[in-house]
Protein backbone atom coordinates (compact mmCIF):
# COMPACT_ATOMS: atom_id res chain seq x y z
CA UNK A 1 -80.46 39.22 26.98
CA UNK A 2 -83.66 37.09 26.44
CA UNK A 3 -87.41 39.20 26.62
CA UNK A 4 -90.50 37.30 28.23
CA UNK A 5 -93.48 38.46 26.57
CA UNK A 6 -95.49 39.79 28.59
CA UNK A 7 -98.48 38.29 27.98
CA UNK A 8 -96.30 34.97 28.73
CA UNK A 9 -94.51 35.46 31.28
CA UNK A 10 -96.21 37.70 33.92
CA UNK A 11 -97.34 35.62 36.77
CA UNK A 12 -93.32 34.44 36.78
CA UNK A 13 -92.46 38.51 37.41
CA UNK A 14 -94.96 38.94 39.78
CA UNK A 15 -91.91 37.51 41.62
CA UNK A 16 -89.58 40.26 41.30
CA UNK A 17 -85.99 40.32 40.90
CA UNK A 18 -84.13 37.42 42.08
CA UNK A 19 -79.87 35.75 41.77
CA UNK A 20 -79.14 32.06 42.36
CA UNK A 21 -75.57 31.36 43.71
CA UNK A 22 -74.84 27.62 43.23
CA UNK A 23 -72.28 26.82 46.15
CA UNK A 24 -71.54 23.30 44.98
CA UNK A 25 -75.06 21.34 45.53
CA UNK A 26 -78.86 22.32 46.83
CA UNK A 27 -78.19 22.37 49.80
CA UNK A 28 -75.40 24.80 49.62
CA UNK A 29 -77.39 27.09 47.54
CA UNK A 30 -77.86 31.00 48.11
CA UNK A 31 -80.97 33.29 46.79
CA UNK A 32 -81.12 36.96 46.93
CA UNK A 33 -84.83 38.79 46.47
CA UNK A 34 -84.91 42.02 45.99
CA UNK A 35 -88.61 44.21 46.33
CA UNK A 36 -89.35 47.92 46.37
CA UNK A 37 -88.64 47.82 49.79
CA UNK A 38 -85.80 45.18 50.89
CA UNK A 39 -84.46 42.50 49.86
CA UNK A 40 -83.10 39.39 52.06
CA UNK A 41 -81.05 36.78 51.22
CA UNK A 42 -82.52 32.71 51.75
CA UNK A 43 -79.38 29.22 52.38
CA UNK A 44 -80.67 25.80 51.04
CA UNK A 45 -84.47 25.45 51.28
CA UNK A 46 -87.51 24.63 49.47
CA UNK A 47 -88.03 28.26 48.08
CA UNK A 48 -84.24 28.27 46.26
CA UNK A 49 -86.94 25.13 44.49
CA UNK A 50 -89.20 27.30 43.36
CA UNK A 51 -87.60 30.35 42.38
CA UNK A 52 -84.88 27.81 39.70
CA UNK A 53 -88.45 26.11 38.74
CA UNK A 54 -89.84 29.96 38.29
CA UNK A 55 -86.11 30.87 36.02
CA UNK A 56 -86.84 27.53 34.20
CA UNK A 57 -90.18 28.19 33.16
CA UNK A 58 -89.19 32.16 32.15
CA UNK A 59 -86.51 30.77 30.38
CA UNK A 60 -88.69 28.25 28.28
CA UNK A 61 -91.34 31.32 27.57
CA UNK A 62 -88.09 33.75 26.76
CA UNK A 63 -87.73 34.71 23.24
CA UNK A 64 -84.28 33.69 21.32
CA UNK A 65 -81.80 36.19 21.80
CA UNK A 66 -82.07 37.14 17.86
CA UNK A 67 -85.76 37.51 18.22
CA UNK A 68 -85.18 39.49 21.34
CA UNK A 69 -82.88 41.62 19.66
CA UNK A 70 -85.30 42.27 16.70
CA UNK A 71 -87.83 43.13 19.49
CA UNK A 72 -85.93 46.02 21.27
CA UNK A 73 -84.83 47.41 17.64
CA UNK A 74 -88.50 47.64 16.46
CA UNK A 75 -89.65 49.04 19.69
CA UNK A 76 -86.75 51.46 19.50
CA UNK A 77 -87.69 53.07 15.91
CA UNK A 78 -91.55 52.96 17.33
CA UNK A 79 -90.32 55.41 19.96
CA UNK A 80 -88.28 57.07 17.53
CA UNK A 81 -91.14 57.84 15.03
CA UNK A 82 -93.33 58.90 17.89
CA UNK A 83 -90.53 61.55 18.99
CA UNK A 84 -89.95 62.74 15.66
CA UNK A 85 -94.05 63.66 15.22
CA UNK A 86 -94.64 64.93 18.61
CA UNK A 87 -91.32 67.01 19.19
C-alpha cells in the first residue's frame, strides 16, 4: 500500500475509485468506476487513457511503501494518545 498526500494528490481522487484490466493491448482494455451512486464499466477508448495517465501520476506523487508505512503507524499512536486523554 502506497499513501498520496493529500495535499498532492487530490485533484487525481476527485476521480474516485477506479480498476484497469489489461486484456492483451489498448484496445482490449477494460475500466471499472465506481461513485456513491453506480458504477459502469468502459472497453478500449480514450478515457481507459486518462484514467492509466491519472494512476501514473498518483503513483509518481505516492509515498514509498516504507514511508507509507511510517505514516499510518504515526497516525495510529496520534489516535491512540487522543483516546487515551479523552476516554
Amino acid at each position: 500500500m502506497r499513501i498520496v498526500p493529500l495535499a498532492d494528490g487530490a485533484a487525481i481522487s476527485q476521480l474516485g475509485a477506479f480498476t484497469i484490466c489489461d486484456l492483451e493491448d489498448e484496445e482490449n482494455a477494460v475500466l471499472h468506476r465506481e461513485t456513491s451512486v453506480t458504477d459502469s464499466i468502459e472497453l478500449g477508448g480514450v478515457n481507459i487513457g486518462r484514467y492509466r495517465s491519472a494512476f501514473e501520476r498518483s503513483w509518481d506523487l505516492a509515498l514509498s511503501p516504507e514511508q507509507s508505512r511510517r505514516l499510518i503507524l504515526a497516525r495510529a499512536a496520534t489516535l491512540r494518545a487522543q483516546l487515551d486523554r479523552n476516554p
